[in-house]
C-alpha atoms as a PDB file:
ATOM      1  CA  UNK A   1      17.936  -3.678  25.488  1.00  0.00           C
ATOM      2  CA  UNK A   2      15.432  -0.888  25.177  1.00  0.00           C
ATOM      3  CA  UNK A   3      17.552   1.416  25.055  1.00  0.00           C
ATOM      4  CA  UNK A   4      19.296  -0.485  21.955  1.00  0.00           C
ATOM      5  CA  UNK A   5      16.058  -0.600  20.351  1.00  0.00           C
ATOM      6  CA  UNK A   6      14.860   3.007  20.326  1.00  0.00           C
ATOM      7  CA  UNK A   7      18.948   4.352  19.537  1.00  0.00           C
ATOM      8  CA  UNK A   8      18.003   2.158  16.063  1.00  0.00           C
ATOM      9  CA  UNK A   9      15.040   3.613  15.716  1.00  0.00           C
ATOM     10  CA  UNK A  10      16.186   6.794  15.884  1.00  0.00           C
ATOM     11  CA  UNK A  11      18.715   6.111  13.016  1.00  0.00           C
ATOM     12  CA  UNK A  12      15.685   4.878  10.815  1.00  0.00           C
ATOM     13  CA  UNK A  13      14.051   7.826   8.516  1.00  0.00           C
ATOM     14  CA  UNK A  14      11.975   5.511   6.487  1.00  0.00           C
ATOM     15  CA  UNK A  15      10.707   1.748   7.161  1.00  0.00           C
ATOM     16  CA  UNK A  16       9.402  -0.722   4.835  1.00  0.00           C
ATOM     17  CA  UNK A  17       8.066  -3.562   6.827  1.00  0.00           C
ATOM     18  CA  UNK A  18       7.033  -6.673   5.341  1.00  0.00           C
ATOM     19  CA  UNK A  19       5.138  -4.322   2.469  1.00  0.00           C
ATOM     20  CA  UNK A  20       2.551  -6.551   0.174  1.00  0.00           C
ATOM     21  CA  UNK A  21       0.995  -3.938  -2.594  1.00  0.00           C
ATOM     22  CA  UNK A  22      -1.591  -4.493  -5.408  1.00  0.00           C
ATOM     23  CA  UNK A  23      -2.728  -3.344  -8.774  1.00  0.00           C
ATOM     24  CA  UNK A  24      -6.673  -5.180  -8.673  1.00  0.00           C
ATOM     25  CA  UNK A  25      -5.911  -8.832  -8.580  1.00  0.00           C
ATOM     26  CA  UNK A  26      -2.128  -8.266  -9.606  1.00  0.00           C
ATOM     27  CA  UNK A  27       0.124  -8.718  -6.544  1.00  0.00           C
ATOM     28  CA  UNK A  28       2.751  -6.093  -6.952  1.00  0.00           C
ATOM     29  CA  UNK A  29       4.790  -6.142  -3.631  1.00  0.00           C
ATOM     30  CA  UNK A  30       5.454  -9.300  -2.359  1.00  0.00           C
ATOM     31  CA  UNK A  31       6.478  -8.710   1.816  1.00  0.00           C
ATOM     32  CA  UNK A  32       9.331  -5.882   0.961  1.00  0.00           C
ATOM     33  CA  UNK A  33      11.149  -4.947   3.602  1.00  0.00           C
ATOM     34  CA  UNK A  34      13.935  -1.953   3.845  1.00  0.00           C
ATOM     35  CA  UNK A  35      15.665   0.543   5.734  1.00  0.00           C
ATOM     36  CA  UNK A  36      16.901   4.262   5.397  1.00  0.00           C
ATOM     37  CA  UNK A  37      18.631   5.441   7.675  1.00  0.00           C
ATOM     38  CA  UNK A  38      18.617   8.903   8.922  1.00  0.00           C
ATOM     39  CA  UNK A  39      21.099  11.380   6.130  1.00  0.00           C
ATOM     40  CA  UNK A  40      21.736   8.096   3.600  1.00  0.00           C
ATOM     41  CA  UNK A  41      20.901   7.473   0.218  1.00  0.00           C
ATOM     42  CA  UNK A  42      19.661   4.039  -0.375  1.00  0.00           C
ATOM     43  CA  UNK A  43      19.610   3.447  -4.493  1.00  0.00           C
ATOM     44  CA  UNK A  44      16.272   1.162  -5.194  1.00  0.00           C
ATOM     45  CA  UNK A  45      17.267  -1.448  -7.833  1.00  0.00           C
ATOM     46  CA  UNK A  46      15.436  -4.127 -10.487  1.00  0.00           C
ATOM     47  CA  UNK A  47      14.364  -4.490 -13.892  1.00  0.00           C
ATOM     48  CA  UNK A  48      11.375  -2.787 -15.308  1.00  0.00           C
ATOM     49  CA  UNK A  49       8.008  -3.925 -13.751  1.00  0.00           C
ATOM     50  CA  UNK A  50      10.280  -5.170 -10.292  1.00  0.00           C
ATOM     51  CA  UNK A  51       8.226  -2.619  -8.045  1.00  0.00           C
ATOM     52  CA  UNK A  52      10.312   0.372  -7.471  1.00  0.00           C
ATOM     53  CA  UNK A  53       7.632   2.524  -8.437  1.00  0.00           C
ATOM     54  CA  UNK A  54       5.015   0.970  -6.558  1.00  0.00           C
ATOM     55  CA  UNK A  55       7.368   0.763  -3.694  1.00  0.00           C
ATOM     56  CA  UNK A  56       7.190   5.137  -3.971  1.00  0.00           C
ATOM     57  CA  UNK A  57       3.445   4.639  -4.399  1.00  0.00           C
ATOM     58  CA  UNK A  58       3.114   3.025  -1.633  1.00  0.00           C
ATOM     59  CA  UNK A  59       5.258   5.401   0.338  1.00  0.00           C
ATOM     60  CA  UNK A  60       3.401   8.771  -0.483  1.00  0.00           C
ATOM     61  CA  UNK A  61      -0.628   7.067  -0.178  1.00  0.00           C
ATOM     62  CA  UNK A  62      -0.943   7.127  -4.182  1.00  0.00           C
ATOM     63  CA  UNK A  63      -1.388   3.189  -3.588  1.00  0.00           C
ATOM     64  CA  UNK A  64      -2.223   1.805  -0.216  1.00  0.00           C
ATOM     65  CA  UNK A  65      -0.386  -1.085   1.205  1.00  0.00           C
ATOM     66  CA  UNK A  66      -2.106  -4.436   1.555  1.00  0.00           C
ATOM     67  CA  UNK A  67      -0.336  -5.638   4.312  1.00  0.00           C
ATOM     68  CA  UNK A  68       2.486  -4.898   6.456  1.00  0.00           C
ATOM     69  CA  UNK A  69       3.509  -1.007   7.262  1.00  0.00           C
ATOM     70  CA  UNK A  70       5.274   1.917   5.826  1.00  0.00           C
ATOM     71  CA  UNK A  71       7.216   3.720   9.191  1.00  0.00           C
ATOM     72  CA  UNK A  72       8.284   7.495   8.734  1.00  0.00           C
ATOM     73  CA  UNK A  73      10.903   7.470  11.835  1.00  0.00           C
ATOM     74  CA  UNK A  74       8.943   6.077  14.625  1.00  0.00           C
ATOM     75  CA  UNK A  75       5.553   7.116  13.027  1.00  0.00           C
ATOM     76  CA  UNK A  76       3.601   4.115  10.999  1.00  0.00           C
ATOM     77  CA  UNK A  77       2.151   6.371   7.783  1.00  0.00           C
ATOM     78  CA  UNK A  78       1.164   4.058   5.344  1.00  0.00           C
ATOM     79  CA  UNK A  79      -2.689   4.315   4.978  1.00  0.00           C
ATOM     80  CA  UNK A  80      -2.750   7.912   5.538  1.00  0.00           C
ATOM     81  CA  UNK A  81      -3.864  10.236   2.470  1.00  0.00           C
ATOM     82  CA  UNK A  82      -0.747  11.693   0.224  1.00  0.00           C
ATOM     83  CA  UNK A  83      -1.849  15.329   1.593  1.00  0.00           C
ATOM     84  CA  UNK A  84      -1.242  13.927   5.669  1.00  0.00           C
ATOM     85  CA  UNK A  85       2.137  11.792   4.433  1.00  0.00           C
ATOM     86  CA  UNK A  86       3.669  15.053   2.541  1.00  0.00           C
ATOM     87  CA  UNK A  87       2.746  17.226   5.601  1.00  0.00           C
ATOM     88  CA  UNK A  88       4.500  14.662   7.761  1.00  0.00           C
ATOM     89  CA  UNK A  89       7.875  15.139   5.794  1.00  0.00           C
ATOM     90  CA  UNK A  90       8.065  12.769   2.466  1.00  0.00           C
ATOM     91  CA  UNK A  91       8.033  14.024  -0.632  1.00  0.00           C
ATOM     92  CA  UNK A  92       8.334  12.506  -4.285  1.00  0.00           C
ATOM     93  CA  UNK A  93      10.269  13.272  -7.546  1.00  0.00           C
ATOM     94  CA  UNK A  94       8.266  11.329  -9.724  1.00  0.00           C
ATOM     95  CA  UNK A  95       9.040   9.678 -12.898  1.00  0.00           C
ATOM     96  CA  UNK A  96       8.324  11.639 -15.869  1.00  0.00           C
ATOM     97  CA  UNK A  97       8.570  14.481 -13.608  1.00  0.00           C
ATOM     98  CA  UNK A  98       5.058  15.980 -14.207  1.00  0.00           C
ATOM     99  CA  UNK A  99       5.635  19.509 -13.544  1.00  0.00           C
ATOM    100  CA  UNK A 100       2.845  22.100 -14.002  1.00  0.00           C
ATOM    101  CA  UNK A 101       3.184  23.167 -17.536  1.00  0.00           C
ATOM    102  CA  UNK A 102       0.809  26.325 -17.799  1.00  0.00           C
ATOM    103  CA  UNK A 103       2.323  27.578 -14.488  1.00  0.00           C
ATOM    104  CA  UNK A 104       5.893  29.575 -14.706  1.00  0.00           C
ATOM    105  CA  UNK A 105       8.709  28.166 -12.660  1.00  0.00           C
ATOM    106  CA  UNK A 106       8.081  30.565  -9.702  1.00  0.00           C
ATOM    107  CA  UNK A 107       4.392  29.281  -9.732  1.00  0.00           C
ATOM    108  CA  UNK A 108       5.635  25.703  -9.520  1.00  0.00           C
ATOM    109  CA  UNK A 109       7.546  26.576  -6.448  1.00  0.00           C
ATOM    110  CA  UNK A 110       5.498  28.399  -4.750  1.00  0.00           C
ATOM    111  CA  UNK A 111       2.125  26.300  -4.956  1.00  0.00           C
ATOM    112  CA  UNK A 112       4.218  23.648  -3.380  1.00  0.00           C
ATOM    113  CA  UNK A 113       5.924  25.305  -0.560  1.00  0.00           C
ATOM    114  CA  UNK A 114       4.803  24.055   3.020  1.00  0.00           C
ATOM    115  CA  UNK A 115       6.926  24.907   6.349  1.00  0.00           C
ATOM    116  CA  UNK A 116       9.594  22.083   7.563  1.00  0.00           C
ATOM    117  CA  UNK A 117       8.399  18.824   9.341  1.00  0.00           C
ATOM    118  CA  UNK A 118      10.457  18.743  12.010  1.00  0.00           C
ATOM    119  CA  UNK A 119      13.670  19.238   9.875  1.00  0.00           C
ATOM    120  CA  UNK A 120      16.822  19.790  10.788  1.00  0.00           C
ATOM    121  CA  UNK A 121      18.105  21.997   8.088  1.00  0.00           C
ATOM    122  CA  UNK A 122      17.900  25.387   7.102  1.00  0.00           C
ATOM    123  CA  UNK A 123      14.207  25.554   5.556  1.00  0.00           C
ATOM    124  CA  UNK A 124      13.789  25.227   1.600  1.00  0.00           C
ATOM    125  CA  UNK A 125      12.322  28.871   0.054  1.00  0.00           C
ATOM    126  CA  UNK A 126      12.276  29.640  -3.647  1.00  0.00           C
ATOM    127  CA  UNK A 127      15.788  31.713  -2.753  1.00  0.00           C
ATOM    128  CA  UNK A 128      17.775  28.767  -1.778  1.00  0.00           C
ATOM    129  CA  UNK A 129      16.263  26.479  -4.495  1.00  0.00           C
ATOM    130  CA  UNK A 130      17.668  28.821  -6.933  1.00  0.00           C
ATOM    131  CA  UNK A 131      20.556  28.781  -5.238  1.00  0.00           C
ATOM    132  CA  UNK A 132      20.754  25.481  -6.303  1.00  0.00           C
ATOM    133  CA  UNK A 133      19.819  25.793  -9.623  1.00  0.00           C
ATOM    134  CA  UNK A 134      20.760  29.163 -11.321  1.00  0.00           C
ATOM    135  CA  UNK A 135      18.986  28.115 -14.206  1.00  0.00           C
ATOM    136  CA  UNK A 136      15.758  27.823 -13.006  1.00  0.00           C
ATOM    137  CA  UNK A 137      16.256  31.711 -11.653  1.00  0.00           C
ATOM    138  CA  UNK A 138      17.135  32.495 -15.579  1.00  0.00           C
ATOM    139  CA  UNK A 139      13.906  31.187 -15.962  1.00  0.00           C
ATOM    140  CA  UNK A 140      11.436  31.823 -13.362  1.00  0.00           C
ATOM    141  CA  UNK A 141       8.980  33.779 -15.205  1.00  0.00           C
ATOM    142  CA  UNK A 142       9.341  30.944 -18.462  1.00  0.00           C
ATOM    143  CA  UNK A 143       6.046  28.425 -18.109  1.00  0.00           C
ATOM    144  CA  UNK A 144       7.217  25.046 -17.391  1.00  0.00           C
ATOM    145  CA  UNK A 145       6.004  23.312 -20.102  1.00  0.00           C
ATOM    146  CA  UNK A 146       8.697  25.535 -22.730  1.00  0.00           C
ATOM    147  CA  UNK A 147      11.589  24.111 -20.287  1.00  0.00           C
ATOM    148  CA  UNK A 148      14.092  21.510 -21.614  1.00  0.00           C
ATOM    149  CA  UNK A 149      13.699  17.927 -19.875  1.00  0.00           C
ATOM    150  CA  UNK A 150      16.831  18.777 -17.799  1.00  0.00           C
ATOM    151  CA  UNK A 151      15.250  21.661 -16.663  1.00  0.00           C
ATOM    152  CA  UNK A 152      11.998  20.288 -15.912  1.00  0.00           C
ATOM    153  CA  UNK A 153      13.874  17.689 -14.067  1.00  0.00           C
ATOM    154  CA  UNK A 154      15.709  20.599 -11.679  1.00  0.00           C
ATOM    155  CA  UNK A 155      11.854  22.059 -11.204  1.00  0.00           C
ATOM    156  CA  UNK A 156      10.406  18.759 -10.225  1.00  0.00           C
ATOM    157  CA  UNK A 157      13.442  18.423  -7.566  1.00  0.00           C
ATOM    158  CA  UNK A 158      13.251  21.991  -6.715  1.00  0.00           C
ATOM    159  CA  UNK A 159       9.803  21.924  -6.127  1.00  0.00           C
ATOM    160  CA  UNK A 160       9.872  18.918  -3.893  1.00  0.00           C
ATOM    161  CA  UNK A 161      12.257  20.728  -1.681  1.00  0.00           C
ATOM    162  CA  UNK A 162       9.871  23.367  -1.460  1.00  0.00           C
ATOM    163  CA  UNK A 163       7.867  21.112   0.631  1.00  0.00           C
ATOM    164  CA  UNK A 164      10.799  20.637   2.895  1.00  0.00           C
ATOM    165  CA  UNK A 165      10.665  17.290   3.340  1.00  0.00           C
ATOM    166  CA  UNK A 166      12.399  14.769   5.359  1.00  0.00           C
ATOM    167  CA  UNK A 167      12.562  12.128   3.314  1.00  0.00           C
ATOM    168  CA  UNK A 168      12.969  12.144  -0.085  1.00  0.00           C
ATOM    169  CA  UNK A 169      12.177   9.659  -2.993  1.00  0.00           C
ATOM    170  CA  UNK A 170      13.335  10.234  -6.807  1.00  0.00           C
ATOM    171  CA  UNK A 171      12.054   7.882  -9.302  1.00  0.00           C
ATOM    172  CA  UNK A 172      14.076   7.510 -12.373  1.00  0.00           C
ATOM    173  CA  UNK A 173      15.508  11.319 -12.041  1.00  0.00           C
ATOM    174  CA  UNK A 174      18.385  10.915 -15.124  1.00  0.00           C
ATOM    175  CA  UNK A 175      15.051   9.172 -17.452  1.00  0.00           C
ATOM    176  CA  UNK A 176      15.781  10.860 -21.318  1.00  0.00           C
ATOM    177  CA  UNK A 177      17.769  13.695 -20.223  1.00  0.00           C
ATOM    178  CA  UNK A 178      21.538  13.956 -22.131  1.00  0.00           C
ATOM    179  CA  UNK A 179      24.426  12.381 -20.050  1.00  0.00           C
ATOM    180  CA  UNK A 180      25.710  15.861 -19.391  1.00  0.00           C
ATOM    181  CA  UNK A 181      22.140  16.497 -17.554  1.00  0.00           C
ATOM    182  CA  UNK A 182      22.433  13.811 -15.812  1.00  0.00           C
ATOM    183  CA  UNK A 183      25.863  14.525 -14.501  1.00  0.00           C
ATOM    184  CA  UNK A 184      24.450  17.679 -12.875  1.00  0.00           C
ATOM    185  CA  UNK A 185      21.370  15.993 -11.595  1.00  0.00           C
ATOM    186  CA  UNK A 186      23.364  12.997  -9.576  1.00  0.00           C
ATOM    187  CA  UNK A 187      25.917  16.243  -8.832  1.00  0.00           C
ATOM    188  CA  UNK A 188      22.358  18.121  -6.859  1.00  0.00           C
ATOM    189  CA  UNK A 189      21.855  14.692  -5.117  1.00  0.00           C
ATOM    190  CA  UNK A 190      25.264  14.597  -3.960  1.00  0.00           C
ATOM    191  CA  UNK A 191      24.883  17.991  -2.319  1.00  0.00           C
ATOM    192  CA  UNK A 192      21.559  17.030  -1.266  1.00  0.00           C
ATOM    193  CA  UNK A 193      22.693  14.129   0.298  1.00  0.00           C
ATOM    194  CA  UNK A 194      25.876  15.825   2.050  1.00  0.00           C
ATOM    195  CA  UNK A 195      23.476  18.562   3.793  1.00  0.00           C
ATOM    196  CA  UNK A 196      22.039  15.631   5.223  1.00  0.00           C
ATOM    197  CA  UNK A 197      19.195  14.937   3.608  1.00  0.00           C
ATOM    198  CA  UNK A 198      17.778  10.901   3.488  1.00  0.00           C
ATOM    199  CA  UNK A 199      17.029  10.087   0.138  1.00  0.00           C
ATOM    200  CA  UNK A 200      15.308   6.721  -1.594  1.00  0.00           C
ATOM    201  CA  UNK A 201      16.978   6.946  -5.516  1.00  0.00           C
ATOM    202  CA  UNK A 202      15.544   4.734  -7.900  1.00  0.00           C
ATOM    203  CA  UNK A 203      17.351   4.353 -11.223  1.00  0.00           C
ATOM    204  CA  UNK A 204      17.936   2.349 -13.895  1.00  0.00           C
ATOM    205  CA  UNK A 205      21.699   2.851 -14.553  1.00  0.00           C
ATOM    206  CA  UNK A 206      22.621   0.983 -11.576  1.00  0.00           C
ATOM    207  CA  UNK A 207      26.317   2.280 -12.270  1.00  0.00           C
ATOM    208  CA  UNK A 208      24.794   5.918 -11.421  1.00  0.00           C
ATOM    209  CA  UNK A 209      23.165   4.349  -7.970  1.00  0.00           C
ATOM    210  CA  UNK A 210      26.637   2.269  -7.140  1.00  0.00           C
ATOM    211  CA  UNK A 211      28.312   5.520  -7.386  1.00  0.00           C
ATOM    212  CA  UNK A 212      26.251   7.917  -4.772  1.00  0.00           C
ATOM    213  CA  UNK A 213      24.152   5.244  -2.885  1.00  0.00           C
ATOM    214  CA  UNK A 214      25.237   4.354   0.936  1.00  0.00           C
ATOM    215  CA  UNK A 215      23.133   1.013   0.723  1.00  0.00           C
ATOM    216  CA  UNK A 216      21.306  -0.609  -1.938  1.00  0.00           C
ATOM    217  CA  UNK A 217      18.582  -2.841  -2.640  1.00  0.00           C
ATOM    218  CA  UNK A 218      17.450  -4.816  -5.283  1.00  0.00           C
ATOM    219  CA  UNK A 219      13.624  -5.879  -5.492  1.00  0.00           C
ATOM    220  CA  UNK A 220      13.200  -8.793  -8.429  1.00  0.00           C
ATOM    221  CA  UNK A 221       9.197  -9.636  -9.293  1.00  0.00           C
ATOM    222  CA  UNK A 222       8.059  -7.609  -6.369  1.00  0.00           C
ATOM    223  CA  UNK A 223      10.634  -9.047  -3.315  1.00  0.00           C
ATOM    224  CA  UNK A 224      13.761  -7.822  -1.768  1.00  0.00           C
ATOM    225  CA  UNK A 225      16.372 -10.301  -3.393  1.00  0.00           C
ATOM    226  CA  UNK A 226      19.574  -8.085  -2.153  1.00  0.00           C
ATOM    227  CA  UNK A 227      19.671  -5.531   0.419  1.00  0.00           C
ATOM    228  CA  UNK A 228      23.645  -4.521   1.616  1.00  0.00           C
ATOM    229  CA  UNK A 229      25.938  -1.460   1.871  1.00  0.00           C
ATOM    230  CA  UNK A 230      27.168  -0.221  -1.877  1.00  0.00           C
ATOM    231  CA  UNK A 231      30.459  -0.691  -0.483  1.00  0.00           C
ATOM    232  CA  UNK A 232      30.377  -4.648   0.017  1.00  0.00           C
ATOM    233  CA  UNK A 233      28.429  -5.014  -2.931  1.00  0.00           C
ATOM    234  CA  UNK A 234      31.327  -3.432  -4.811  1.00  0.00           C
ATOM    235  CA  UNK A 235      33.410  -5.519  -2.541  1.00  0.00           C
ATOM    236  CA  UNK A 236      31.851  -8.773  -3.230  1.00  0.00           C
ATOM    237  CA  UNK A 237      31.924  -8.488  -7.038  1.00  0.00           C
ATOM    238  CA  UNK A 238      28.084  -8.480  -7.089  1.00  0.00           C
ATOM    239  CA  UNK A 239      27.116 -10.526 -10.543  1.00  0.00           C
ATOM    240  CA  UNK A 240      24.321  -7.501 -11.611  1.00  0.00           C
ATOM    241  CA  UNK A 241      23.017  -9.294 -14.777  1.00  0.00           C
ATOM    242  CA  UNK A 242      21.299 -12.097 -12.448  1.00  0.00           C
ATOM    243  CA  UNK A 243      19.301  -9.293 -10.955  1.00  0.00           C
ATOM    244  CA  UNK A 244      19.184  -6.400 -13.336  1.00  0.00           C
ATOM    245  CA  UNK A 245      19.581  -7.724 -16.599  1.00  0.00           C
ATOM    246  CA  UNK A 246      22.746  -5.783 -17.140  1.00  0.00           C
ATOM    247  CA  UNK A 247      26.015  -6.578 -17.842  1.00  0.00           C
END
């Protein structure tokens, strides 16, 4: 039965374990619980205000948890400071993508580059992350605040490799950039995701999640109301408006 146990654990890159979360007095998180397992991409569902953010918050130290714990393999991480968590292997893609504007794309790179934590895969260096993204080596000497929001959006992803990370989260990554932008940036995922890479995706176009996720879950006023594979989802018929809003 051991045995059972730690061949699970092993499969688990990032736990969510009975999470509860808090703005001041505003209850945010609600006992969320999720897996991702090792090399997946699980797409993080709801409305607006649902907690996928905080649920990334939570995950890097910006917010600490209230109750419950936040797992990095077999590793519990939540309460540690963002510095300790992104040395441990998790990094974030945030939402709006902040990028350093009065730096040039090189600089952006480079101030975040750290050695692997424990990963598998060939280490991320400014060569291989233009490798990725030619345009950002067109543009390596341009500051990042004269980039287009696509672009900024393949420096914020390129500079969270940098940090070679074992986990990583991307909140709202296809947010105001033209459909043709976003094509490319769920295309980088894809790859990222194929080289084995576990990734947490939150999005709004749950279409764009359904279409690259392995499992999904949906979080509705701060609780997990639907956690499955995308494939039975799909399967099933799932009725998205209940939970999304959508139709």
């Amino acid at each position: 039965m051991r045995a059972h146990g730690r061949s699970i654990l092993a499969n688990e890159a990032l736990v969510f374990d009975a999470v509860d979360a808090s703005y001041g007095d505003s209850r945010v998180l609600r006992g969320v619980s999720f897996r991702l397992r090792q090399g997946s991409l699980l797409g993080l569902l709801g409305r607006n205000g649902a907690g996928k953010s905080t649920c990334m918050n939570v995950a890097v130290g910006l917010l600490a948890a209230r109750g419950g714990a936040v797992r990095l393999g077999h590793e519990t991480i939540s309460g540690l400071a963002p510095e300790d968590i992104c040395r441990r292997g998790i990094a974030l893609v945030p939402q709006a993508r902040r990028v350093f504007n009065n730096l040039s794309v090189a600089e952006n790179l480079l101030v975040a580059a750290r050695p692997p934590a424990g990963a598998a895969h060939e280490p991320w260096t400014q060569a291989t992350v233009y490798s990725a993204f030619p345009r950002l080596a067109e543009r390596k000497k341009q500051l990042a605040g004269s980039l287009s929001g696509g672009e900024q959006q393949m420096l914020a992803i390129g500079r969270a490799l940098m940090t070679n990370p074992r986990v990583l989260l991307m909140d709202e990554p296809s947010e105001g950039l033209a459909p043709q932008i976003v094509a490319e940036v769920m295309a980088t995922i894809g790859r990222l995701k194929q080289q084995g890479l576990s990734i947490v995706l939150v999005e709004q176009n749950a279409k764009l999640v359904f279409d690259i996720a392995d499992d999904i879950v949906i979080l509705n006023t701060g609780r997990v109301v639907v956690t499955d594979s995308a494939e039975k989802l799909r399967a099933s018929g799932i009725d998205l408006s209940e939970h999304l809003g959508v139709f």
